[in-house]
N, C-alpha and C. Protein backbone atom coordinates (compact mmCIF):
# COMPACT_ATOMS: atom_id res chain seq x y z
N UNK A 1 86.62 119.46 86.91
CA UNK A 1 85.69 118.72 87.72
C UNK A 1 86.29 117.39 88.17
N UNK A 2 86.73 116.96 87.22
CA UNK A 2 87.34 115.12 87.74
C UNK A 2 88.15 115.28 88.90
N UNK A 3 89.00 116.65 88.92
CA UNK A 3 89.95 116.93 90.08
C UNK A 3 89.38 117.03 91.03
N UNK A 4 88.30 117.64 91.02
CA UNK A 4 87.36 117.58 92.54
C UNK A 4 86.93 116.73 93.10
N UNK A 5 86.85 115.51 92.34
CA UNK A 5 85.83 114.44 92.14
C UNK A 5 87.37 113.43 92.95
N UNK A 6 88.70 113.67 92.15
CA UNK A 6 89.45 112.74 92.58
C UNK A 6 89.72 113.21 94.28
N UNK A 7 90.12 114.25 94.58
CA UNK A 7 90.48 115.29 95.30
C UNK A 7 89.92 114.93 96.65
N UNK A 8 88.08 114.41 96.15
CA UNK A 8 87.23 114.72 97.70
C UNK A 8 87.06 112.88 97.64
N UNK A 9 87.56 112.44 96.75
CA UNK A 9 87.62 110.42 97.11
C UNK A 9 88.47 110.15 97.95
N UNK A 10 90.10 110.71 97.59
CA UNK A 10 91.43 110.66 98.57
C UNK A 10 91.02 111.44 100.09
N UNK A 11 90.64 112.43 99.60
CA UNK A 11 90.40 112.74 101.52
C UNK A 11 89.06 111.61 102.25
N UNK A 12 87.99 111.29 101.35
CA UNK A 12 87.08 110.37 101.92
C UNK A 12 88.02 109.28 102.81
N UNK A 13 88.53 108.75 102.15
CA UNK A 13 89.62 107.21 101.57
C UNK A 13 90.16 107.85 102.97
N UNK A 14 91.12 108.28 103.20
CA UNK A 14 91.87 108.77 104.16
C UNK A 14 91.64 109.19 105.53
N UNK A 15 89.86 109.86 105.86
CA UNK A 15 89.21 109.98 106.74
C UNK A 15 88.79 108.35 107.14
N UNK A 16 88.53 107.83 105.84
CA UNK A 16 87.86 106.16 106.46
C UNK A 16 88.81 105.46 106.68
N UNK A 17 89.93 105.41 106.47
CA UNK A 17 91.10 104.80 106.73
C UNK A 17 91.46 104.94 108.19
N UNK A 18 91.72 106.50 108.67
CA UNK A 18 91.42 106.86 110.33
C UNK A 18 90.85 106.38 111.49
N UNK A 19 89.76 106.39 110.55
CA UNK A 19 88.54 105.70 111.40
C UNK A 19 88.64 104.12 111.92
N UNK A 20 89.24 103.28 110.29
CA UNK A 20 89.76 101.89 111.18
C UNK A 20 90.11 101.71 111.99
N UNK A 21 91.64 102.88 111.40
CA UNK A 21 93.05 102.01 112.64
C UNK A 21 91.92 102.27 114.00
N UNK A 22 91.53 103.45 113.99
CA UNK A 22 91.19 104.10 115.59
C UNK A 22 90.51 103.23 116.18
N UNK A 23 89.58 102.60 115.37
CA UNK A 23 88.72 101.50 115.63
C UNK A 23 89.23 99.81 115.86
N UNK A 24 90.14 99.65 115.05
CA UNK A 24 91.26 98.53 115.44
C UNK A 24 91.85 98.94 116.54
N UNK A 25 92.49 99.91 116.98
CA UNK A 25 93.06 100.31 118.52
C UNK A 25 92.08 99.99 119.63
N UNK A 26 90.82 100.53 119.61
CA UNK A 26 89.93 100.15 120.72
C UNK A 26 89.46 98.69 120.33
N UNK A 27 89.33 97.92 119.47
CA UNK A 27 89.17 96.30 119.54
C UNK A 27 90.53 95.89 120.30
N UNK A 28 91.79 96.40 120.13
CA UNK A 28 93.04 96.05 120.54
C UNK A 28 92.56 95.96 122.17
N UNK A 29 92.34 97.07 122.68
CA UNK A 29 92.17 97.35 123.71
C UNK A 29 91.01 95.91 124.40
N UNK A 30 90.28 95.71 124.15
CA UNK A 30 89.57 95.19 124.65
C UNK A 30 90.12 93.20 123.96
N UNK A 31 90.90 93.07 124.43
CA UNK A 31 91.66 91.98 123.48
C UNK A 31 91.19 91.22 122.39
N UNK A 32 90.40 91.32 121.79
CA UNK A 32 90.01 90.52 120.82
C UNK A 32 91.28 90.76 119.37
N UNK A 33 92.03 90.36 119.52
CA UNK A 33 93.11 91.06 118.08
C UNK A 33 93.13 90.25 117.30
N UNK A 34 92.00 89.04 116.98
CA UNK A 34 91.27 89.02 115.26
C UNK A 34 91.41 90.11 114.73
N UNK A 35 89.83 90.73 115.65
CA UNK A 35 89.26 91.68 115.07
C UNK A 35 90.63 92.94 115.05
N UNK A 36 91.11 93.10 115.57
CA UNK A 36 91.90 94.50 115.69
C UNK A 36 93.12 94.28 114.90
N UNK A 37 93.48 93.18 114.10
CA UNK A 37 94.23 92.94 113.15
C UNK A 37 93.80 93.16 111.93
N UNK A 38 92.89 93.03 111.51
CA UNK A 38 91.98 92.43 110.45
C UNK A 38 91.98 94.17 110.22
N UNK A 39 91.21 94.70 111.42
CA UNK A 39 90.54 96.21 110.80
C UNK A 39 92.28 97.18 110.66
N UNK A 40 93.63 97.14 111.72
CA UNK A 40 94.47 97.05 111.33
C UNK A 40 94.98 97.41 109.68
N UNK A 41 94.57 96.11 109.49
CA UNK A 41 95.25 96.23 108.22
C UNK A 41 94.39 96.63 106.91
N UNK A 42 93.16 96.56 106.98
CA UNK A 42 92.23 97.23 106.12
C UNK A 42 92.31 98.72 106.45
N UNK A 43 92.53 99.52 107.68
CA UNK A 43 92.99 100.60 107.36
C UNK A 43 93.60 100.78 106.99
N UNK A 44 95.14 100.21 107.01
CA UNK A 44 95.94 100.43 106.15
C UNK A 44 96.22 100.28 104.96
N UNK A 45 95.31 99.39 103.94
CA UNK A 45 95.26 99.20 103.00
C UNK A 45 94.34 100.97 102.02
N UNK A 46 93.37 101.24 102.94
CA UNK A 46 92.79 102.20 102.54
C UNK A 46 92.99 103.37 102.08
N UNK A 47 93.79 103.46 103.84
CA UNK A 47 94.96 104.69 103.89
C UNK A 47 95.92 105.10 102.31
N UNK A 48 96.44 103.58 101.78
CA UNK A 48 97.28 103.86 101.26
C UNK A 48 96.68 103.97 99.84
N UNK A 49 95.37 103.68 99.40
CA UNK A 49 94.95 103.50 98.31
C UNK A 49 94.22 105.19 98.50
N UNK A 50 94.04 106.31 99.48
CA UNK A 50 93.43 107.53 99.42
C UNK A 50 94.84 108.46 99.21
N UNK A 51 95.95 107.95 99.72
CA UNK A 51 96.82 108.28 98.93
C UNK A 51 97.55 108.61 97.99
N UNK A 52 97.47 107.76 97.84
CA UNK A 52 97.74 107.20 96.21
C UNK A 52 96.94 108.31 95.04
N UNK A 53 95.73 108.42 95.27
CA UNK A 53 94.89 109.19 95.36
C UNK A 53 95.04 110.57 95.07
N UNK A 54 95.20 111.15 96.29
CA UNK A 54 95.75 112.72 96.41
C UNK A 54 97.45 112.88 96.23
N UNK A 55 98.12 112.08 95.63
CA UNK A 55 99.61 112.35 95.43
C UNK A 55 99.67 113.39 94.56
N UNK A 56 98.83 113.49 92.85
CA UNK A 56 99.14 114.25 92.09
C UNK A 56 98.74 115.82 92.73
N UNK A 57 97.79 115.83 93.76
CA UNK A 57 97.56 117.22 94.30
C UNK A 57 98.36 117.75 94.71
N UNK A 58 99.01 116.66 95.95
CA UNK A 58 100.23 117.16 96.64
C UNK A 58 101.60 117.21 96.20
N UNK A 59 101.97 116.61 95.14
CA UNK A 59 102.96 117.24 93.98
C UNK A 59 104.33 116.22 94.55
N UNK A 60 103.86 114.90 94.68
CA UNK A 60 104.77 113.95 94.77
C UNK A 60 105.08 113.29 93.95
């Protein structure tokens, strides 16, 4: 069970991570790049913590 539990956090983590950058790209777009820095790099922080995450699944 915990594996499932870890399993479906890393893909959450990783879908919401997506969602930033994509969302930092269209703030980019519209110039405000506070905001499109900021979300930037909180996706990427996310990204790498849903990672982190699903490594033992993926056998890294």
């Amino acid at each position: 069970m915990g594996r499932w539990i870890r399993d479906g956090t890393g893909l959450t983590l990783v879908v919401l991570a997506l969602a930033a950058l994509f969302w930092g790209i269209a703030q980019l777009r519209e110039h405000d790049y506070l905001a499109s820095i900021l979300a930037l790099l909180t996706g990427l922080a996310v990204l790498r913590a849903g990672v982190e995450l699903l490594r033992p699944t993926v056998g890294e």
